[in-house]
PDB file of N, CA and C in Angstrom:
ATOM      1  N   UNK A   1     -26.629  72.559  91.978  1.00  0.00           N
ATOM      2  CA  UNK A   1     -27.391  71.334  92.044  1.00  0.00           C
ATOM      3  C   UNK A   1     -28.747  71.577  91.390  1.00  0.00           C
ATOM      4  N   UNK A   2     -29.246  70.561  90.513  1.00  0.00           N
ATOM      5  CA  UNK A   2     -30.270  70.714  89.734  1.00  0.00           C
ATOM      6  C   UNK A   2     -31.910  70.554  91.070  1.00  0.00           C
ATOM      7  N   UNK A   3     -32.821  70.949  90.481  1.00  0.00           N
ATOM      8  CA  UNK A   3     -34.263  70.846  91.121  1.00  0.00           C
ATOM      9  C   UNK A   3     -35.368  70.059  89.939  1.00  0.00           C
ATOM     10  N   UNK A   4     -36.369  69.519  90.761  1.00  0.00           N
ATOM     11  CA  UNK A   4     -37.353  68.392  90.553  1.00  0.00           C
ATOM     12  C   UNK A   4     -38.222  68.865  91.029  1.00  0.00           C
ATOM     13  N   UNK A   5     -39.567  69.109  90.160  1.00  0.00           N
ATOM     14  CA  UNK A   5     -40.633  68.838  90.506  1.00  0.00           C
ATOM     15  C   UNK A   5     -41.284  67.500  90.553  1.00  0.00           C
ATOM     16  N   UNK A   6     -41.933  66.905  91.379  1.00  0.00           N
ATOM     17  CA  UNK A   6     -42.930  65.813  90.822  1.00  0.00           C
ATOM     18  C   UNK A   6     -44.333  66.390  90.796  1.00  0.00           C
ATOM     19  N   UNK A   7     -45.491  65.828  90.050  1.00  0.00           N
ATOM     20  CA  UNK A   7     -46.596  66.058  89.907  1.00  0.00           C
ATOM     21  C   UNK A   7     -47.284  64.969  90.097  1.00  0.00           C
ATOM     22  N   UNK A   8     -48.810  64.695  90.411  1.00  0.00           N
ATOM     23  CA  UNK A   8     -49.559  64.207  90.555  1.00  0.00           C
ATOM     24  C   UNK A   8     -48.836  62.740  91.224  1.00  0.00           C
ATOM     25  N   UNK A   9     -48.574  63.237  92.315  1.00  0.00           N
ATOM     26  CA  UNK A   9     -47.753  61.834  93.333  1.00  0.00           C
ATOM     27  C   UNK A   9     -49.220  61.304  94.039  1.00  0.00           C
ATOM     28  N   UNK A  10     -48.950  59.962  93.892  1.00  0.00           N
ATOM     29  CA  UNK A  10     -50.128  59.207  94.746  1.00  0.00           C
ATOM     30  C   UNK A  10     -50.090  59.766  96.226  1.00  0.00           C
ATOM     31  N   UNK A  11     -51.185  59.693  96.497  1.00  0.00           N
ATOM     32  CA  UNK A  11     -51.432  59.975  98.189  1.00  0.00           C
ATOM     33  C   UNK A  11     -50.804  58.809  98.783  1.00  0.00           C
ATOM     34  N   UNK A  12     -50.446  57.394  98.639  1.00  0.00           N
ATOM     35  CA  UNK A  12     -50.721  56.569  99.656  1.00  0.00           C
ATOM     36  C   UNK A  12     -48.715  56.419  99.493  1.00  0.00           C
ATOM     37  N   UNK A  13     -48.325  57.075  98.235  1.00  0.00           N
ATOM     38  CA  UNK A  13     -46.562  57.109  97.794  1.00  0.00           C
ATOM     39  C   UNK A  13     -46.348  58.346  99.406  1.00  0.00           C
ATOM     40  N   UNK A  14     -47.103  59.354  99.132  1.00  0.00           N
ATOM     41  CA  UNK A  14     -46.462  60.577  99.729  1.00  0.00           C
ATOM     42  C   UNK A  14     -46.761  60.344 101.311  1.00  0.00           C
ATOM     43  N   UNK A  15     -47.889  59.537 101.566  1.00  0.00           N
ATOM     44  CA  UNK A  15     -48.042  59.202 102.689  1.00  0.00           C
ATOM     45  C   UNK A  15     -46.652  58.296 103.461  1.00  0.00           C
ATOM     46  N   UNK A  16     -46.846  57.583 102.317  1.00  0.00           N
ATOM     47  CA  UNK A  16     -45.486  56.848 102.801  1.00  0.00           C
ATOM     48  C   UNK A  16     -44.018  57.661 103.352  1.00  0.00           C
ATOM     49  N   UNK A  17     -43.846  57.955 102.255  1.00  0.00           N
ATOM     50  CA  UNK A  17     -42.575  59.429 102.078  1.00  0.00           C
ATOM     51  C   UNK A  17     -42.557  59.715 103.247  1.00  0.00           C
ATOM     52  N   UNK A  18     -43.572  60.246 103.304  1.00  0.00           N
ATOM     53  CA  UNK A  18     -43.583  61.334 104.935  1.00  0.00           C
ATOM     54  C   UNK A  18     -43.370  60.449 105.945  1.00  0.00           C
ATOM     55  N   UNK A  19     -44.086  59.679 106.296  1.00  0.00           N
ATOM     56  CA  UNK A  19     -43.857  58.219 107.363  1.00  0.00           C
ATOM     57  C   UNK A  19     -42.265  57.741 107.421  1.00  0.00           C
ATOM     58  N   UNK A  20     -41.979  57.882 106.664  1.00  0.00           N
ATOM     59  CA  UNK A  20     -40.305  57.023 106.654  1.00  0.00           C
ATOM     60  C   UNK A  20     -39.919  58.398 107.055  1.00  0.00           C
ATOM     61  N   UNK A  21     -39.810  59.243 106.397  1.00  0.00           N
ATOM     62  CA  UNK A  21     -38.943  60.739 106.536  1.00  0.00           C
ATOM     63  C   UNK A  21     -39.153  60.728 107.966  1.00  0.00           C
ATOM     64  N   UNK A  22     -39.850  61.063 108.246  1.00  0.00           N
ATOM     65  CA  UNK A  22     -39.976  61.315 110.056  1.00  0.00           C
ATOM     66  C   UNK A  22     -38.856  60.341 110.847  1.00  0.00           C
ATOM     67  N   UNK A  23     -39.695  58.410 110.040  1.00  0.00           N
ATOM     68  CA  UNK A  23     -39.050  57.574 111.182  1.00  0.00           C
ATOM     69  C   UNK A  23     -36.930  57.915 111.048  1.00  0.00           C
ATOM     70  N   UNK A  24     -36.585  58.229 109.663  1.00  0.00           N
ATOM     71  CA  UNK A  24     -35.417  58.744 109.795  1.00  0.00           C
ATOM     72  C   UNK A  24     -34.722  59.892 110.214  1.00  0.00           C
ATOM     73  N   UNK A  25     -35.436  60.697 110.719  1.00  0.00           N
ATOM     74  CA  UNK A  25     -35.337  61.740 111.178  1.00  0.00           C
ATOM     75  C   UNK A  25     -34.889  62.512 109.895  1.00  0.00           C
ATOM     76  N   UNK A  26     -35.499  62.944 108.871  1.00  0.00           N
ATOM     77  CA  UNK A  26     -35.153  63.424 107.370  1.00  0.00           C
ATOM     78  C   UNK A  26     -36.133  64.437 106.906  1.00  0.00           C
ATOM     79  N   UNK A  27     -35.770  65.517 106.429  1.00  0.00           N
ATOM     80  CA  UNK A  27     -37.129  65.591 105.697  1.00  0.00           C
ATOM     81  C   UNK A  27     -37.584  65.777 104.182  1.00  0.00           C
ATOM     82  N   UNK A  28     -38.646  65.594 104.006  1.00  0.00           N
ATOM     83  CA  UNK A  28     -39.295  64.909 103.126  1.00  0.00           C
ATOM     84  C   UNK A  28     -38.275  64.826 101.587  1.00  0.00           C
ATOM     85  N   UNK A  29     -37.768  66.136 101.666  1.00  0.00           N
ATOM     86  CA  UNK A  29     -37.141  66.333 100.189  1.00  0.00           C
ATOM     87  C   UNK A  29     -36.094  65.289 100.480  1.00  0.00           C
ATOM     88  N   UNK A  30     -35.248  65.102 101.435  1.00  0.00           N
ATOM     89  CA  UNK A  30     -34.192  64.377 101.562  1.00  0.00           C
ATOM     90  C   UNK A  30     -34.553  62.874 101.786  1.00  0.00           C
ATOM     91  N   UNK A  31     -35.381  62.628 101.900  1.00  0.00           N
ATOM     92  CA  UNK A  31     -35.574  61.194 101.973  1.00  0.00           C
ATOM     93  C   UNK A  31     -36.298  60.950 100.895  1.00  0.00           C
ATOM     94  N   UNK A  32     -36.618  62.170  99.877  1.00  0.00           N
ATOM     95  CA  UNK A  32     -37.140  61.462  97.854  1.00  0.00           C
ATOM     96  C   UNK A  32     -35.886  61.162  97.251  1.00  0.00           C
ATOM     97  N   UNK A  33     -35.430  62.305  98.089  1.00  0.00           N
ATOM     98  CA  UNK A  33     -33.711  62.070  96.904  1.00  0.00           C
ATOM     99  C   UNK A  33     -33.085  60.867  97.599  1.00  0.00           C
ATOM    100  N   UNK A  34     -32.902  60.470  98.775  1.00  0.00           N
ATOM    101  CA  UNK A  34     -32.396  58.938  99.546  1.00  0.00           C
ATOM    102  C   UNK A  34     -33.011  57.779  98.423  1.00  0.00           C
ATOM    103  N   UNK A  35     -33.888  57.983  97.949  1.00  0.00           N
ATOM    104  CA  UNK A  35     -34.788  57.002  97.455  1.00  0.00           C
ATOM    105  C   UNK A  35     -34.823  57.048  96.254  1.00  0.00           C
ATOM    106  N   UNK A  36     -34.553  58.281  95.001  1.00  0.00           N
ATOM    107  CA  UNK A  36     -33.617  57.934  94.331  1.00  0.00           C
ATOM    108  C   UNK A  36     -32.872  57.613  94.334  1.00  0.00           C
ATOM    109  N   UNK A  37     -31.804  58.143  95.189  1.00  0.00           N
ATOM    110  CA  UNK A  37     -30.588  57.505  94.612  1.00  0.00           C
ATOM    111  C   UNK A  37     -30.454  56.251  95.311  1.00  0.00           C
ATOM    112  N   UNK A  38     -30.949  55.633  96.289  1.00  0.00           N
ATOM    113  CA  UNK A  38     -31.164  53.960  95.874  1.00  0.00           C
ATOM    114  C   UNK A  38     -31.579  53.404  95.163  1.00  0.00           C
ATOM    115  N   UNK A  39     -32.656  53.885  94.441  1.00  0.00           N
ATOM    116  CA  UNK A  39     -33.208  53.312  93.337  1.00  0.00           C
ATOM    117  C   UNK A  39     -32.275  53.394  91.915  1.00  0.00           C
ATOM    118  N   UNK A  40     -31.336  55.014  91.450  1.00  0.00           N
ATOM    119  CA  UNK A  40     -30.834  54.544  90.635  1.00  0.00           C
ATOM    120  C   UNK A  40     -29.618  53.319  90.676  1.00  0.00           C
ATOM    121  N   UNK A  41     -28.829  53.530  91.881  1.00  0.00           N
ATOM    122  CA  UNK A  41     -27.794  52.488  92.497  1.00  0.00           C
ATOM    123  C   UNK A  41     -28.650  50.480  91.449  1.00  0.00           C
ATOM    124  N   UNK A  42     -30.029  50.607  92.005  1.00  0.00           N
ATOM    125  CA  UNK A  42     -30.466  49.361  91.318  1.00  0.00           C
ATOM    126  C   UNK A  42     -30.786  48.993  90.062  1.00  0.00           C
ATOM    127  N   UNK A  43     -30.752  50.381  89.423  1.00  0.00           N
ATOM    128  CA  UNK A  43     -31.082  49.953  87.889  1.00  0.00           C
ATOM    129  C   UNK A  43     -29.610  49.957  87.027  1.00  0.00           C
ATOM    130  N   UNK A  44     -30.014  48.493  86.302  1.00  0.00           N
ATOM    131  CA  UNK A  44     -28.223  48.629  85.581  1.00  0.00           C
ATOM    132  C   UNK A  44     -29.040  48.815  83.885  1.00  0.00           C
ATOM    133  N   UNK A  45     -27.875  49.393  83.362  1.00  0.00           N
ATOM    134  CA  UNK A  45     -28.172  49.255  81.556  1.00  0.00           C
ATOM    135  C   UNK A  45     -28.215  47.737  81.336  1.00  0.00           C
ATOM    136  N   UNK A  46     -28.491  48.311  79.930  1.00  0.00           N
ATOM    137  CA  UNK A  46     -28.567  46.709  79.282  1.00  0.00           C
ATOM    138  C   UNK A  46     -27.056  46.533  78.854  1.00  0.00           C
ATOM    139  N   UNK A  47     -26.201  47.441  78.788  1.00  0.00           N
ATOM    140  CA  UNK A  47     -24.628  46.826  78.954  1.00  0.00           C
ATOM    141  C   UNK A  47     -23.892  46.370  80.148  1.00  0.00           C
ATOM    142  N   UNK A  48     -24.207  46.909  81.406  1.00  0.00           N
ATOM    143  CA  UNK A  48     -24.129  46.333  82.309  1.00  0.00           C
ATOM    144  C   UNK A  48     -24.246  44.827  82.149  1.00  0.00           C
ATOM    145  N   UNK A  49     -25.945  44.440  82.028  1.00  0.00           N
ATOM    146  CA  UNK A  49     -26.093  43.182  82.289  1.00  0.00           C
ATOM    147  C   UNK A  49     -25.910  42.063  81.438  1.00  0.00           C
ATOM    148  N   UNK A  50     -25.169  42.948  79.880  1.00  0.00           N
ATOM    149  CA  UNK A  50     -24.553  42.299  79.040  1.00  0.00           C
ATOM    150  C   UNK A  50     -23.199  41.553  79.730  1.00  0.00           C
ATOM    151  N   UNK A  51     -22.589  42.710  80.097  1.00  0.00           N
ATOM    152  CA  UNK A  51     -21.247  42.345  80.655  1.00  0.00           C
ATOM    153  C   UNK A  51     -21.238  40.865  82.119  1.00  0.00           C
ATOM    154  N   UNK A  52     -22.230  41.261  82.873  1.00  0.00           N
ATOM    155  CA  UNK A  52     -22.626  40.358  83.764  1.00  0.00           C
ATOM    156  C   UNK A  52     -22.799  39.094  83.050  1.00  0.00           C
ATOM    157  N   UNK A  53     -23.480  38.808  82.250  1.00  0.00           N
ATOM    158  CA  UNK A  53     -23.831  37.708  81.596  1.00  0.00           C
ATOM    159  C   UNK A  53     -22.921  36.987  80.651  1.00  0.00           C
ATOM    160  N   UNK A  54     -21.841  38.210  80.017  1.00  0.00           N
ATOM    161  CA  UNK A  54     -20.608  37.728  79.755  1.00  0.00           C
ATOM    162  C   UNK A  54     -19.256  36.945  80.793  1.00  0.00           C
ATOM    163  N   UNK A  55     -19.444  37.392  81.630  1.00  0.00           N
ATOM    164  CA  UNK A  55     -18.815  37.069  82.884  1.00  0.00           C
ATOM    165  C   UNK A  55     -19.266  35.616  83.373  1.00  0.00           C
ATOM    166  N   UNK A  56     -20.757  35.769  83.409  1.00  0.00           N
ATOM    167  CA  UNK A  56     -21.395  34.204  83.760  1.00  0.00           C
ATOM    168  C   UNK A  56     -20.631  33.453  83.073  1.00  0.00           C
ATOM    169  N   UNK A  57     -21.039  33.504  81.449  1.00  0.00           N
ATOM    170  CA  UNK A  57     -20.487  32.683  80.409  1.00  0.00           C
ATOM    171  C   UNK A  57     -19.157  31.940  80.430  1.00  0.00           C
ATOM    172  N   UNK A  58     -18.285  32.750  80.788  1.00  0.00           N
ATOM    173  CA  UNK A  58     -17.208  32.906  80.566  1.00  0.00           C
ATOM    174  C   UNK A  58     -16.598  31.433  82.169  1.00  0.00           C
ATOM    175  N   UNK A  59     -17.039  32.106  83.197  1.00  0.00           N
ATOM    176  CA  UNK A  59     -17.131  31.630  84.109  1.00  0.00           C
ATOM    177  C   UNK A  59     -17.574  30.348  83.868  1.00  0.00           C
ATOM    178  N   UNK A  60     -18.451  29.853  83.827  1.00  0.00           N
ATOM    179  CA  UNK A  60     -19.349  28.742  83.347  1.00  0.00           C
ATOM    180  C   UNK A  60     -18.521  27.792  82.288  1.00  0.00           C
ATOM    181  N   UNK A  61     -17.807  28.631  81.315  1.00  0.00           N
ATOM    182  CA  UNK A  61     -17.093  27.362  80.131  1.00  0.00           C
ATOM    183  C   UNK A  61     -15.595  26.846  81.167  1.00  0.00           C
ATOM    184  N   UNK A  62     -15.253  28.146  82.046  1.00  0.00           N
ATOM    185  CA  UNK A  62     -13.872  27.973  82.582  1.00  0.00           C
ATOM    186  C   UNK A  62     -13.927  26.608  83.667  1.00  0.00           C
ATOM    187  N   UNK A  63     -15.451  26.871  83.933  1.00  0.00           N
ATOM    188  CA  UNK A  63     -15.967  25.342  85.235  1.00  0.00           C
ATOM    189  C   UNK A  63     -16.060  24.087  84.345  1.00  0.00           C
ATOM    190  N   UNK A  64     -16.284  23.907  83.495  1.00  0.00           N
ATOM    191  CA  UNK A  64     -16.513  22.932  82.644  1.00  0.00           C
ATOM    192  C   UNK A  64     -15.181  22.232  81.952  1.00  0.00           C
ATOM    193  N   UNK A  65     -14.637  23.481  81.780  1.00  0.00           N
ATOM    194  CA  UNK A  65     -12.721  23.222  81.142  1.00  0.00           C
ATOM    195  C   UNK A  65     -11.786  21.909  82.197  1.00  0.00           C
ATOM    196  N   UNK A  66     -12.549  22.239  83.368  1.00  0.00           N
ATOM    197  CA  UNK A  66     -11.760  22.071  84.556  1.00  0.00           C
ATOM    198  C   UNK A  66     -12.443  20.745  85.407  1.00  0.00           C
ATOM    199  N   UNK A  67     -13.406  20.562  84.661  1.00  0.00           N
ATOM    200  CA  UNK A  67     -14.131  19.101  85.417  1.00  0.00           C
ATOM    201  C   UNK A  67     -13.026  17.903  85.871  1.00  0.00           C
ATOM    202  N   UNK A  68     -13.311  17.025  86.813  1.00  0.00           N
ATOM    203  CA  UNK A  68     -12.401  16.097  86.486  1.00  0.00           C
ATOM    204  C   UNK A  68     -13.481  14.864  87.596  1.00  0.00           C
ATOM    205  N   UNK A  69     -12.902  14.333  87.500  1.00  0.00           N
ATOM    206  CA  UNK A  69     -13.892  13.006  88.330  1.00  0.00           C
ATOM    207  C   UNK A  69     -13.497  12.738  89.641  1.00  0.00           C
ATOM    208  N   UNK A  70     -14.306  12.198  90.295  1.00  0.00           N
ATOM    209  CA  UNK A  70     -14.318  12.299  91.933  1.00  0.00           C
ATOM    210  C   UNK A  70     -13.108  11.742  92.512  1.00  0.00           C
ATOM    211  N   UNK A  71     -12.740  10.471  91.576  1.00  0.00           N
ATOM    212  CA  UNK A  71     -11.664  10.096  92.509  1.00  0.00           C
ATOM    213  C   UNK A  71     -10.268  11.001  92.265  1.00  0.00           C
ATOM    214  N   UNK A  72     -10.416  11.289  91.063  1.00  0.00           N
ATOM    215  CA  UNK A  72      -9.092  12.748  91.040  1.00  0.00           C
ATOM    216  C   UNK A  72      -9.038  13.325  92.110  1.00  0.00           C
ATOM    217  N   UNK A  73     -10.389  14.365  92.524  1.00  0.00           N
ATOM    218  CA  UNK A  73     -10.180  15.150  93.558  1.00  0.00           C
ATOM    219  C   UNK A  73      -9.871  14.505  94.818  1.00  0.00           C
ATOM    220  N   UNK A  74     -10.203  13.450  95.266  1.00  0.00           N
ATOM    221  CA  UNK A  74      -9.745  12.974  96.163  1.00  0.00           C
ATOM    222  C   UNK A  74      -8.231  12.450  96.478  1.00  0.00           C
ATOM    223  N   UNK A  75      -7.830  12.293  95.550  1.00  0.00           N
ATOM    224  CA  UNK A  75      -6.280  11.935  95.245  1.00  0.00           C
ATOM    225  C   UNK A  75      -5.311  13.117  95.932  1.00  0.00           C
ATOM    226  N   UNK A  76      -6.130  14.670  94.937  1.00  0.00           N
ATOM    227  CA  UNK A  76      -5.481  15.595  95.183  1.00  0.00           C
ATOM    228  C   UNK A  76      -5.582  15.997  96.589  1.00  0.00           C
ATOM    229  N   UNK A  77      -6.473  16.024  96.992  1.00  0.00           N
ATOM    230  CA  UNK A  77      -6.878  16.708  98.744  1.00  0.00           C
ATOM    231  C   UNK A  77      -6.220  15.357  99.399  1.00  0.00           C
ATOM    232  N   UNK A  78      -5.824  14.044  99.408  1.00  0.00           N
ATOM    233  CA  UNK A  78      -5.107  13.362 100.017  1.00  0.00           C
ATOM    234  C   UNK A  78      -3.790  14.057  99.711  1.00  0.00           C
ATOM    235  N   UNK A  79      -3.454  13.791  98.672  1.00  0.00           N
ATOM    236  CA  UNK A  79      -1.757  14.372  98.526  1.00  0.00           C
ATOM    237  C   UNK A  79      -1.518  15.609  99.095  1.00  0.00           C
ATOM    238  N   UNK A  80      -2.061  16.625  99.543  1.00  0.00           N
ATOM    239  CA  UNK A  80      -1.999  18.084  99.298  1.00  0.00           C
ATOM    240  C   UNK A  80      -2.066  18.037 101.083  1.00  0.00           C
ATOM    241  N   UNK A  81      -2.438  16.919 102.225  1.00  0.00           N
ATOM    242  CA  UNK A  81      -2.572  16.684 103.739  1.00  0.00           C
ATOM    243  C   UNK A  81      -0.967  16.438 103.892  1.00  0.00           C
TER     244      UNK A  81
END
């Protein structure tokens, strides 16, 4: 397993750190790395959110394909009782 230094960490970051580490019963190293790796979990690429946005799209023309007018749907949810 690889090692990390950090340098010049804010006082009021490490203050924190330590404060949570405790309230989780953790210590300190294990609750930087908790906090990476939530943090990387939240960052997506920009292909990721390509793909997401392809998906919207896609989604979005398939809702539109499929419109139909109110009294249709009502027809159908009567017939379908």
């Amino acid at each position: 397993m690889a090692s990390l230094t950090i340098r010049d960490v804010p006082d009021d970051v490490l203050d924190r750190l330590r404060r949570v580490a405790a309230e989780q019963r953790r210590s300190v190293n294990a609750q930087a790395i908790q906090w990476l790796e939530d943090a990387s979990r939240r960052q997506w690429s920009r292909a990721e959110w390509e793909d997401l946005l392809g998906d919207l799209r896609r989604g979005r023309r398939a809702l539109r394909s499929q419109r139909s007018d109110s009294a249709q749907l009502i027809r159908r949810m009567r017939d379908t009782r």
